[in-house]
PDB file of N, CA and C in Angstrom:
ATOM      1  N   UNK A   1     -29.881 -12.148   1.867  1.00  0.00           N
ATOM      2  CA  UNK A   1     -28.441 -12.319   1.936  1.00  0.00           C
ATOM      3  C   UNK A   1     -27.785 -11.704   0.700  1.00  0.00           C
ATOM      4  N   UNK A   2     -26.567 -11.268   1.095  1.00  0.00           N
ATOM      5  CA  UNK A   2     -25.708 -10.095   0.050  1.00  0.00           C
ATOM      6  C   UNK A   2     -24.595 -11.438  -0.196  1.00  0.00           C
ATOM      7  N   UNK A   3     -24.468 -11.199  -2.079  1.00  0.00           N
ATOM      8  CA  UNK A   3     -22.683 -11.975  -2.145  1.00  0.00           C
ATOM      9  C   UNK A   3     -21.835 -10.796  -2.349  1.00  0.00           C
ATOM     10  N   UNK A   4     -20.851 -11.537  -1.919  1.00  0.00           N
ATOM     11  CA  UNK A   4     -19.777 -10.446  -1.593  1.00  0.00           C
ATOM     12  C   UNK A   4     -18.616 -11.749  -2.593  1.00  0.00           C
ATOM     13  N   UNK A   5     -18.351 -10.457  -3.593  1.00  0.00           N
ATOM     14  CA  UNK A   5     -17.618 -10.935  -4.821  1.00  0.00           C
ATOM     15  C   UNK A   5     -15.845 -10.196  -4.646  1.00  0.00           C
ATOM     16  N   UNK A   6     -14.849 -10.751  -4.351  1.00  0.00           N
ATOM     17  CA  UNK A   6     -13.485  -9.888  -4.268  1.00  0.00           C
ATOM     18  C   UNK A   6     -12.920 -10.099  -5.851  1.00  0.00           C
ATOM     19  N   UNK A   7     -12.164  -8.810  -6.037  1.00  0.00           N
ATOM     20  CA  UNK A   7     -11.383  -9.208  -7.150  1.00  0.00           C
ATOM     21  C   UNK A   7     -10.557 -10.048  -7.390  1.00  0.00           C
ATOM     22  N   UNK A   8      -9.872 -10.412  -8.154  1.00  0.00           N
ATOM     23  CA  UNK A   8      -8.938 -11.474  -8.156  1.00  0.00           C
ATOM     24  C   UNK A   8      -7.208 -11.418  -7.561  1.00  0.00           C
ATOM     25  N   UNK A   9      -6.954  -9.931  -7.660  1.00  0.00           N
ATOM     26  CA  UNK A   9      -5.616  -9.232  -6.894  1.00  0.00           C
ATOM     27  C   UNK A   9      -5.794  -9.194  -5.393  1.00  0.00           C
ATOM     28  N   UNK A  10      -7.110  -8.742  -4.936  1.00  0.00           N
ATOM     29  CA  UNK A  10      -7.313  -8.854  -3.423  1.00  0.00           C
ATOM     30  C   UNK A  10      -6.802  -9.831  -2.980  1.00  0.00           C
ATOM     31  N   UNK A  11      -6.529 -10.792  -3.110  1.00  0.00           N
ATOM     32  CA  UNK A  11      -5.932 -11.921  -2.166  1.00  0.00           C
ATOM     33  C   UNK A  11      -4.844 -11.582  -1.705  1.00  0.00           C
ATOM     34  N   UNK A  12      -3.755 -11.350  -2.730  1.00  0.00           N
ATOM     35  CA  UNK A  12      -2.398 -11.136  -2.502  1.00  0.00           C
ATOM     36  C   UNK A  12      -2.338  -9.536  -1.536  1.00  0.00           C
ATOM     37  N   UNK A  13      -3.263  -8.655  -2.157  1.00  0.00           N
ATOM     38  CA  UNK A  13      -3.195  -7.346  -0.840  1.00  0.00           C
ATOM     39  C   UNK A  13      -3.429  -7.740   0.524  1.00  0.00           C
ATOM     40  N   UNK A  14      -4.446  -8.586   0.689  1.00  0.00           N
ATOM     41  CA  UNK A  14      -4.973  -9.394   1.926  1.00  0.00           C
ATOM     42  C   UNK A  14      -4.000  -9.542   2.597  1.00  0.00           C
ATOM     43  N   UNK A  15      -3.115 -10.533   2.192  1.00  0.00           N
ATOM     44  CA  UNK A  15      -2.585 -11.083   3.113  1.00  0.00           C
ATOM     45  C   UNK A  15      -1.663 -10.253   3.504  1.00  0.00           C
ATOM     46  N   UNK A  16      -0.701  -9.040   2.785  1.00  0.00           N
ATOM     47  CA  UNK A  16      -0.123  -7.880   3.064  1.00  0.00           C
ATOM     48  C   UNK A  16      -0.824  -6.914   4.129  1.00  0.00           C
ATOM     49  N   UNK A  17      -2.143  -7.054   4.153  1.00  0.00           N
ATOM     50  CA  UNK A  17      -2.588  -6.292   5.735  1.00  0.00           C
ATOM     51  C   UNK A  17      -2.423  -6.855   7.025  1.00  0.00           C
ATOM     52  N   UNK A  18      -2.151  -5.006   7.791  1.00  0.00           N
ATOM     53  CA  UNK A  18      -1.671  -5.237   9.440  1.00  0.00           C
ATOM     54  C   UNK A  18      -2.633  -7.070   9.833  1.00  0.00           C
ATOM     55  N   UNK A  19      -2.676  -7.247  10.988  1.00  0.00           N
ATOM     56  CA  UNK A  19      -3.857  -8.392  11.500  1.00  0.00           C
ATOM     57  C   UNK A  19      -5.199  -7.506  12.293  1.00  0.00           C
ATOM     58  N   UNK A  20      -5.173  -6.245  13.001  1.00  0.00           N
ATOM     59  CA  UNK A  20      -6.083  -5.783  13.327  1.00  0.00           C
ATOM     60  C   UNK A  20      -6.948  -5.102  11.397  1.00  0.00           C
ATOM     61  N   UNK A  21      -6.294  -4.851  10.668  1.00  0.00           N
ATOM     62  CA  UNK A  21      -7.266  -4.622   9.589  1.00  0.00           C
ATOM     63  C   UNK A  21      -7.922  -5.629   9.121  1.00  0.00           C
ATOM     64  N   UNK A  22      -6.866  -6.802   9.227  1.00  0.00           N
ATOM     65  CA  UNK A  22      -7.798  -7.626   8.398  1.00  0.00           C
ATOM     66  C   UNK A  22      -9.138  -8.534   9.050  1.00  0.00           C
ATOM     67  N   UNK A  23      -8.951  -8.450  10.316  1.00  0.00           N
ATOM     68  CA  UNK A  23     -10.086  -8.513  11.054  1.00  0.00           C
ATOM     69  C   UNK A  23     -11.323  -7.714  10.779  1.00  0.00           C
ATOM     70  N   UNK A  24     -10.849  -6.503  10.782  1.00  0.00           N
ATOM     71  CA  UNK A  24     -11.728  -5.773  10.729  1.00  0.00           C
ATOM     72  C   UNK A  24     -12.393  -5.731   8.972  1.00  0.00           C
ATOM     73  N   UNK A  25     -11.720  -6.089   8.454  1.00  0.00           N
ATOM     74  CA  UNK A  25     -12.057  -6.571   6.775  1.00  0.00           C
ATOM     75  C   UNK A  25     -13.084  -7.793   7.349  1.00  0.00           C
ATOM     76  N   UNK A  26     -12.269  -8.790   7.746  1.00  0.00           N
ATOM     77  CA  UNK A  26     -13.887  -9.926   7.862  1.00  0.00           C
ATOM     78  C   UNK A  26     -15.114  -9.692   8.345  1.00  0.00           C
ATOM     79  N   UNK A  27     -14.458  -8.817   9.211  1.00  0.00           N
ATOM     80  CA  UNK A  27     -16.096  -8.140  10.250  1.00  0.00           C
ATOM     81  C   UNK A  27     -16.964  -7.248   9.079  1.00  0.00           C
ATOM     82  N   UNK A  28     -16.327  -6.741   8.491  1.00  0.00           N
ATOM     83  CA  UNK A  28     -16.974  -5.702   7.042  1.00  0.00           C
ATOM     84  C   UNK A  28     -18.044  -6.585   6.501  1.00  0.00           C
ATOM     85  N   UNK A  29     -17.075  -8.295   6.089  1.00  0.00           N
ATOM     86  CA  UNK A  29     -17.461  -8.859   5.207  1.00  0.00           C
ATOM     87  C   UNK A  29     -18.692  -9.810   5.498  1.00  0.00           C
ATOM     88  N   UNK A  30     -18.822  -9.891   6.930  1.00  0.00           N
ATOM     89  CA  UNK A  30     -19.682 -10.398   7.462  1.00  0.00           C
ATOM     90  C   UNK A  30     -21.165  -9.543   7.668  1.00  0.00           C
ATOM     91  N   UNK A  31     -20.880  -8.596   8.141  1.00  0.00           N
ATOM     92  CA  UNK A  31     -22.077  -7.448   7.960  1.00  0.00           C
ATOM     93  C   UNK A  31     -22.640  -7.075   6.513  1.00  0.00           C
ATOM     94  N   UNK A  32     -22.028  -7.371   5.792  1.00  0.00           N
ATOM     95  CA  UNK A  32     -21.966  -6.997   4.490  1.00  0.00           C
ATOM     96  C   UNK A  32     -23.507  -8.114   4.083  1.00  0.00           C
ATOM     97  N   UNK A  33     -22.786  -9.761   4.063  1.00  0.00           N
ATOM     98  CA  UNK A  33     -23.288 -10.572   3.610  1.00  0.00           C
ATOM     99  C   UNK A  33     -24.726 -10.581   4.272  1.00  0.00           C
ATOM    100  N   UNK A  34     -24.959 -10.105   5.413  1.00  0.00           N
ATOM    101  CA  UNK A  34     -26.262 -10.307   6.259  1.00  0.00           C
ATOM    102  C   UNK A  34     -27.133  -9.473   6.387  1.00  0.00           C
ATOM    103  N   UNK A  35     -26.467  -8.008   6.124  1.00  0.00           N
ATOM    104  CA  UNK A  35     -27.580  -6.637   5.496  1.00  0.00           C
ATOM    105  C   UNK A  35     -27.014  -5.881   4.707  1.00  0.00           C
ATOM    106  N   UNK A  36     -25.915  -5.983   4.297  1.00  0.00           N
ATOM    107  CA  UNK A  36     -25.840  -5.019   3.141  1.00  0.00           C
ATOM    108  C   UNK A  36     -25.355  -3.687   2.980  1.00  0.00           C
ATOM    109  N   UNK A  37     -25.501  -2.719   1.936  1.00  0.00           N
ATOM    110  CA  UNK A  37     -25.004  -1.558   2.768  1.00  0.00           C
ATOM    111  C   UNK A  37     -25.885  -0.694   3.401  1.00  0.00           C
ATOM    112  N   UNK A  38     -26.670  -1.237   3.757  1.00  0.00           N
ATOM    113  CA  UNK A  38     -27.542  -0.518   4.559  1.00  0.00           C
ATOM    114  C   UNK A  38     -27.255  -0.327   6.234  1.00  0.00           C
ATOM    115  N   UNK A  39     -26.765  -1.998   6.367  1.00  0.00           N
ATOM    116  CA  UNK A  39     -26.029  -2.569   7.541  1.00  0.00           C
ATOM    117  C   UNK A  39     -24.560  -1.544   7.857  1.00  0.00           C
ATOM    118  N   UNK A  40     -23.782  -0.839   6.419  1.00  0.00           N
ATOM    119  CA  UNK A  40     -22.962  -0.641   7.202  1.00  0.00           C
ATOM    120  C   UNK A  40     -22.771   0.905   7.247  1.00  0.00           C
ATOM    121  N   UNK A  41     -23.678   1.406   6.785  1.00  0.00           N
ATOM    122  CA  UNK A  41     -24.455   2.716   7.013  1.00  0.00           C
ATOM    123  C   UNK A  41     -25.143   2.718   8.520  1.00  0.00           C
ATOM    124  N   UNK A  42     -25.189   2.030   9.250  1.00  0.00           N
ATOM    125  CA  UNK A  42     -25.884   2.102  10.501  1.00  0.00           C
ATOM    126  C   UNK A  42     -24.787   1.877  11.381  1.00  0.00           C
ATOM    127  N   UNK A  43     -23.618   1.518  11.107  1.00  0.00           N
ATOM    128  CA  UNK A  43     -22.634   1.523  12.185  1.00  0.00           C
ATOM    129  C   UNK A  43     -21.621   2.683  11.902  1.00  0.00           C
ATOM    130  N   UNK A  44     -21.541   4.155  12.381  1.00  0.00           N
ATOM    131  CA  UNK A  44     -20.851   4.984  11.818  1.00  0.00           C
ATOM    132  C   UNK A  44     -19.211   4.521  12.157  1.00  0.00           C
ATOM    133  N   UNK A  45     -18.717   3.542  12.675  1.00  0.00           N
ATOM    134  CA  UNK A  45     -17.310   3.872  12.923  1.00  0.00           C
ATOM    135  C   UNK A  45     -16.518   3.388  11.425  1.00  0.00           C
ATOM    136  N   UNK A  46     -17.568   2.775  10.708  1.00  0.00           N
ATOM    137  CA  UNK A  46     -17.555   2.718   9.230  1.00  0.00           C
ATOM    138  C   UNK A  46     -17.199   3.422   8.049  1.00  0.00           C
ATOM    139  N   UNK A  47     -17.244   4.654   8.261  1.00  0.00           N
ATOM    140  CA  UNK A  47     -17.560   5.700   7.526  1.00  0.00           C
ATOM    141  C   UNK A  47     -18.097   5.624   6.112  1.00  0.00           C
ATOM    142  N   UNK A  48     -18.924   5.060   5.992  1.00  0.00           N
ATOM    143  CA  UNK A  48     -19.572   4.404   4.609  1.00  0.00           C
ATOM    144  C   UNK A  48     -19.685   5.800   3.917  1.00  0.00           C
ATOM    145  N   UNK A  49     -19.272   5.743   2.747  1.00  0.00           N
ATOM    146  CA  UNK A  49     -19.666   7.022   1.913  1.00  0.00           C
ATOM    147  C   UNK A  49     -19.585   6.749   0.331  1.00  0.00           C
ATOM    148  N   UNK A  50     -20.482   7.112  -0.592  1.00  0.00           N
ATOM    149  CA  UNK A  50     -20.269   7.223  -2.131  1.00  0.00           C
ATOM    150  C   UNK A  50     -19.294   8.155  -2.194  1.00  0.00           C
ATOM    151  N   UNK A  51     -18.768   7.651  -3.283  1.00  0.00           N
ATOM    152  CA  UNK A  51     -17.509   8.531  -3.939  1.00  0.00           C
ATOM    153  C   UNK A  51     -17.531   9.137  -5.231  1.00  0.00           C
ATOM    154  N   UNK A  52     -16.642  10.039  -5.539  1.00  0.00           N
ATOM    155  CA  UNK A  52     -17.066  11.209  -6.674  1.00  0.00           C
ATOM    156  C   UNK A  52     -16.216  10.825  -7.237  1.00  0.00           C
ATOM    157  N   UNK A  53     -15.961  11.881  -8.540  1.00  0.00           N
ATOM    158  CA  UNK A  53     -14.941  11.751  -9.734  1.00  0.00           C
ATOM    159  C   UNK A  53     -14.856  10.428 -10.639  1.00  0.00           C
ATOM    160  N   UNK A  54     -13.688  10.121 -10.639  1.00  0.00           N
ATOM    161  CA  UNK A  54     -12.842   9.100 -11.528  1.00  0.00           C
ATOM    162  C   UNK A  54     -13.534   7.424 -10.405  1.00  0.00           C
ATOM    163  N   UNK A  55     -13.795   7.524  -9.202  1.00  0.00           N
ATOM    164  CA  UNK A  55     -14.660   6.480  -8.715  1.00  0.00           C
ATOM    165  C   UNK A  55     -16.172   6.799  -8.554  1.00  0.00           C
ATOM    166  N   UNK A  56     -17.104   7.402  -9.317  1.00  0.00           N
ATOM    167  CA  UNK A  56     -18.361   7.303  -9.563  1.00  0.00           C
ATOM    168  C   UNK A  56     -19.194   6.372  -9.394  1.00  0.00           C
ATOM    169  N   UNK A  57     -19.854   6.072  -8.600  1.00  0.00           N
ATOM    170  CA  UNK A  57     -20.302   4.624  -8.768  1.00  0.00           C
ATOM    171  C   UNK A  57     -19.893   3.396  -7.394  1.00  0.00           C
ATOM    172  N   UNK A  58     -18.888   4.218  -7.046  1.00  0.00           N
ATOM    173  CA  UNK A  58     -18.495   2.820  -5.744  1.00  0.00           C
ATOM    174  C   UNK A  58     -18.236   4.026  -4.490  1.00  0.00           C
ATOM    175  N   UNK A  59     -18.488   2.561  -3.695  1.00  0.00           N
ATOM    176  CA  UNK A  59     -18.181   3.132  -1.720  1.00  0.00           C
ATOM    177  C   UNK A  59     -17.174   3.043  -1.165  1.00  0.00           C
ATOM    178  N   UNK A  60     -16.883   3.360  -0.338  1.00  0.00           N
ATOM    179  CA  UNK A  60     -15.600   3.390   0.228  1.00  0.00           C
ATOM    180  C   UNK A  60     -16.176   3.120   2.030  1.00  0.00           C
ATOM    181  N   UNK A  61     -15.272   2.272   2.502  1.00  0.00           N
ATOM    182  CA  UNK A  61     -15.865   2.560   3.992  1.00  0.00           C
ATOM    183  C   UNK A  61     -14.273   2.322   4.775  1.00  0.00           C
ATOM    184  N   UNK A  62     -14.042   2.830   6.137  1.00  0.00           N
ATOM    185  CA  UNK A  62     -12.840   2.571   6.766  1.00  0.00           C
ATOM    186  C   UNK A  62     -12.777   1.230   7.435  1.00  0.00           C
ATOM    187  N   UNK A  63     -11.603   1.051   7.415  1.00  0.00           N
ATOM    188  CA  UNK A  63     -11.216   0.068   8.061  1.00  0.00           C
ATOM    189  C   UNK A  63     -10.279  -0.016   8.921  1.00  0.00           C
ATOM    190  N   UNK A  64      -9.723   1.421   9.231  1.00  0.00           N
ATOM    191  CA  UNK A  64      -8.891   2.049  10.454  1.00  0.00           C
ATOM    192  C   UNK A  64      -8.623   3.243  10.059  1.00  0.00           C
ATOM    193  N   UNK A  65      -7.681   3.933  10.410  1.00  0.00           N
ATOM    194  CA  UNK A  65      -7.053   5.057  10.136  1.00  0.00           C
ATOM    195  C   UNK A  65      -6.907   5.397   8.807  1.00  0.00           C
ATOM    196  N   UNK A  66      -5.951   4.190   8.489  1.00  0.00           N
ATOM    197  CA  UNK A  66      -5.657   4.415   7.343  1.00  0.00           C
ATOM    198  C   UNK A  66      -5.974   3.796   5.566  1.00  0.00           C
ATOM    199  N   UNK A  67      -6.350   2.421   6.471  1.00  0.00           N
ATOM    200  CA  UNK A  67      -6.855   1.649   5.644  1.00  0.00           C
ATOM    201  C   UNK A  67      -8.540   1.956   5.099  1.00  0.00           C
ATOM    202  N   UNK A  68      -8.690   1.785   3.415  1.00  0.00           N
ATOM    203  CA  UNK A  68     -10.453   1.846   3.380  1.00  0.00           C
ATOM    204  C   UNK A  68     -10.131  -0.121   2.163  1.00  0.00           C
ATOM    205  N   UNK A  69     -11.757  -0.388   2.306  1.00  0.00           N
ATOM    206  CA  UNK A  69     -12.357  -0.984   1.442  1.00  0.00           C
ATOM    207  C   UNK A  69     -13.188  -0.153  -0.102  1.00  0.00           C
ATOM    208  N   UNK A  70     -12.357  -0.754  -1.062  1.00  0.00           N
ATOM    209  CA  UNK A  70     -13.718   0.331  -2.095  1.00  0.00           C
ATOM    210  C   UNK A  70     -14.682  -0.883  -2.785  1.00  0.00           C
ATOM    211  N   UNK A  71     -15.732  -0.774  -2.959  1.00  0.00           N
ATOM    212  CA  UNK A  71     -16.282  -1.560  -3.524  1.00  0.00           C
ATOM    213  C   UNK A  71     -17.714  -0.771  -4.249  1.00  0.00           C
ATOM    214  N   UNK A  72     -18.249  -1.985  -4.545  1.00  0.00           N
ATOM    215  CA  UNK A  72     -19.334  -1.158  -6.219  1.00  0.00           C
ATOM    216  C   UNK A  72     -20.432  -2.230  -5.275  1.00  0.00           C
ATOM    217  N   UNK A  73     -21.727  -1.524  -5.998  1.00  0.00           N
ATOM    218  CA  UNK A  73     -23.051  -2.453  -5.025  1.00  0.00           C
ATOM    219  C   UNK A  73     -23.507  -2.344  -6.407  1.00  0.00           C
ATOM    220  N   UNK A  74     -24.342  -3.637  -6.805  1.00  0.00           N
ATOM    221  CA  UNK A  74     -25.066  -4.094  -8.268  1.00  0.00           C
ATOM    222  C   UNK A  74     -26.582  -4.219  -7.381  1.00  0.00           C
ATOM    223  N   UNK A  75     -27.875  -3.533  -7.156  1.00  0.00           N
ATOM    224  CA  UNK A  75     -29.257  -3.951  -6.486  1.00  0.00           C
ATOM    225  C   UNK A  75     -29.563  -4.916  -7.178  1.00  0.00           C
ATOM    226  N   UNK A  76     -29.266  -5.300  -8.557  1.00  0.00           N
ATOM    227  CA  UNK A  76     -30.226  -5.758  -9.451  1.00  0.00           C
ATOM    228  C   UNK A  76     -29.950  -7.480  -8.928  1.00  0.00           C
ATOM    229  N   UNK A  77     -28.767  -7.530  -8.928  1.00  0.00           N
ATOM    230  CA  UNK A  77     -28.328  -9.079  -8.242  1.00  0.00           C
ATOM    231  C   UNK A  77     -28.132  -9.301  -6.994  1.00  0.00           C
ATOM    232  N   UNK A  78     -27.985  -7.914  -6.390  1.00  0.00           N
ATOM    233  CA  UNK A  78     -28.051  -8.053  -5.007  1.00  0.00           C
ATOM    234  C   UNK A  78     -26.469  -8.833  -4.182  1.00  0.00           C
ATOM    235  N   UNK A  79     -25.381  -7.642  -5.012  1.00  0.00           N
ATOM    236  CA  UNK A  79     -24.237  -8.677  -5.168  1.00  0.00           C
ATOM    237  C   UNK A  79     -23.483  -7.045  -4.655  1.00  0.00           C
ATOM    238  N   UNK A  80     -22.644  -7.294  -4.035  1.00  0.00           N
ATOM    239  CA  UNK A  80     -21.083  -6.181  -3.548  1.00  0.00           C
ATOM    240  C   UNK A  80     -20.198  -7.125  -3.892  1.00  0.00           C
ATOM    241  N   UNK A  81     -19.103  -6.123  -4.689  1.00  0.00           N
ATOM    242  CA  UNK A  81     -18.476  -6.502  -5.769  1.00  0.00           C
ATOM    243  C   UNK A  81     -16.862  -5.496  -5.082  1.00  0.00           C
ATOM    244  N   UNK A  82     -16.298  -6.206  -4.284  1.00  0.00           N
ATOM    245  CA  UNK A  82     -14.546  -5.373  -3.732  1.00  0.00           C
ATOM    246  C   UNK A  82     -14.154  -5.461  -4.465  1.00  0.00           C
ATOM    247  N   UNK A  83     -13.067  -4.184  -5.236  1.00  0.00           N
ATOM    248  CA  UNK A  83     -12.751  -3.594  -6.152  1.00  0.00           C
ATOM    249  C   UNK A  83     -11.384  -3.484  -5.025  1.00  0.00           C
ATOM    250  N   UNK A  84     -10.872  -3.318  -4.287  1.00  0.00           N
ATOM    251  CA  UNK A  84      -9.363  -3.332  -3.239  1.00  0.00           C
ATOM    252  C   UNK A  84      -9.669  -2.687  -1.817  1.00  0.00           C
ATOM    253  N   UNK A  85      -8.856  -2.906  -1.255  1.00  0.00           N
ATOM    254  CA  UNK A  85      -8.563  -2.402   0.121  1.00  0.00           C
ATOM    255  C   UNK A  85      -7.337  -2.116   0.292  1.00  0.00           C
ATOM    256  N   UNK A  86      -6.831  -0.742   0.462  1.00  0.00           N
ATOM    257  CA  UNK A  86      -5.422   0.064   0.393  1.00  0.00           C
ATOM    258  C   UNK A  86      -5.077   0.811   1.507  1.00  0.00           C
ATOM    259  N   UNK A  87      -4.032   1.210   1.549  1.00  0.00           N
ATOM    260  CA  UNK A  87      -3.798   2.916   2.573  1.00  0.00           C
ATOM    261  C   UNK A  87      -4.493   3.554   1.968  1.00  0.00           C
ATOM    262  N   UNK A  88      -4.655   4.360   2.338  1.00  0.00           N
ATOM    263  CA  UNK A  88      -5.323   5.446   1.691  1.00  0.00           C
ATOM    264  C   UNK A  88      -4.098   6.575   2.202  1.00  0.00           C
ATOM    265  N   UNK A  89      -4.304   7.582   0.916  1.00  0.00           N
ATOM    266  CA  UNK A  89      -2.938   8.485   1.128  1.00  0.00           C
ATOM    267  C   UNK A  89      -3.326   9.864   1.049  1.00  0.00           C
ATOM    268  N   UNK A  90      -3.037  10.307   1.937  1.00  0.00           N
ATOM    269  CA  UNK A  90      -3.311  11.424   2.161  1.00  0.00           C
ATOM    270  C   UNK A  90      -2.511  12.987   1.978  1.00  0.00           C
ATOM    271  N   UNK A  91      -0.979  12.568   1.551  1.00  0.00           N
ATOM    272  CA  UNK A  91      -0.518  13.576   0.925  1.00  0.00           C
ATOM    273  C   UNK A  91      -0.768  14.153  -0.036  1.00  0.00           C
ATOM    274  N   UNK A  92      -0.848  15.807  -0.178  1.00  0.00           N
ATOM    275  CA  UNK A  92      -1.307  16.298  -1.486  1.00  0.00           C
ATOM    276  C   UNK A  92      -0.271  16.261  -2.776  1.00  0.00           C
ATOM    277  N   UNK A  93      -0.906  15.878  -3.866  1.00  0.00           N
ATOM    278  CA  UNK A  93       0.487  15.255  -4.997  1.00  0.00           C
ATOM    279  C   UNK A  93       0.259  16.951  -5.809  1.00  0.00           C
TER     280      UNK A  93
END
C-alpha cells in the first residue's frame, strides 16, 4: 500500500474543481494508494508521464482535458506526495 500525502493548499483548489474532475481525482487517489505508479502507468487514459525542466523529479498525469495532478514519488517510504492539481495552460506566453 502507497500513502498518498496532499499539500496543505490542495484543499482549497479541491474544492474549486469541476465535479467530474474531482471524481476523477479520487479515482487517481484510489489507484494510487493500491499500486502505485505503476498502477497508473497501466491505465493510459492517464497519461502518466515524468516531467523535465524547472519540475525535475515529479509526474504529472491527466485528469481531463484540461485538468493534470503533479505529484513527486519518494520509493524509499513508499509515499506520493501531491504537489497541486490545476488547468493546465496551454497558451504560448
Amino acid at each position: 500500500m502507497w500513502e498518498v500525502l496532499e499539500h496543505r493548499r490542495l484543499a482549497r483548489r479541491v474544492r474549486q474543481l469541476p465535479v467530474d474532475v474531482l471524481k476523477r481525482y479520487e479515482k487517481w487517489k484510489d489507484i494510487v494508494e493500491i499500486s502505485g505508479p505503476a498502477g497508473l502507468r497501466a491505465i493510459k487514459g492517464f497519461h502518466d508521464e515524468a516531467l523535465r525542466g524547472d519540475w525535475k523529479g515529479h509526474r504529472s498525469s491527466r485528469l481531463g482535458i484540461q485538468y493534470r495532478v503533479l505529484y513527486r514519488v519518494e520509493k524509499k517510504k513508499v509515499l506520493i506526495e501531491v504537489v497541486d492539481v490545476n488547468a493546465h495552460d496551454y497558451r504560448k506566453k
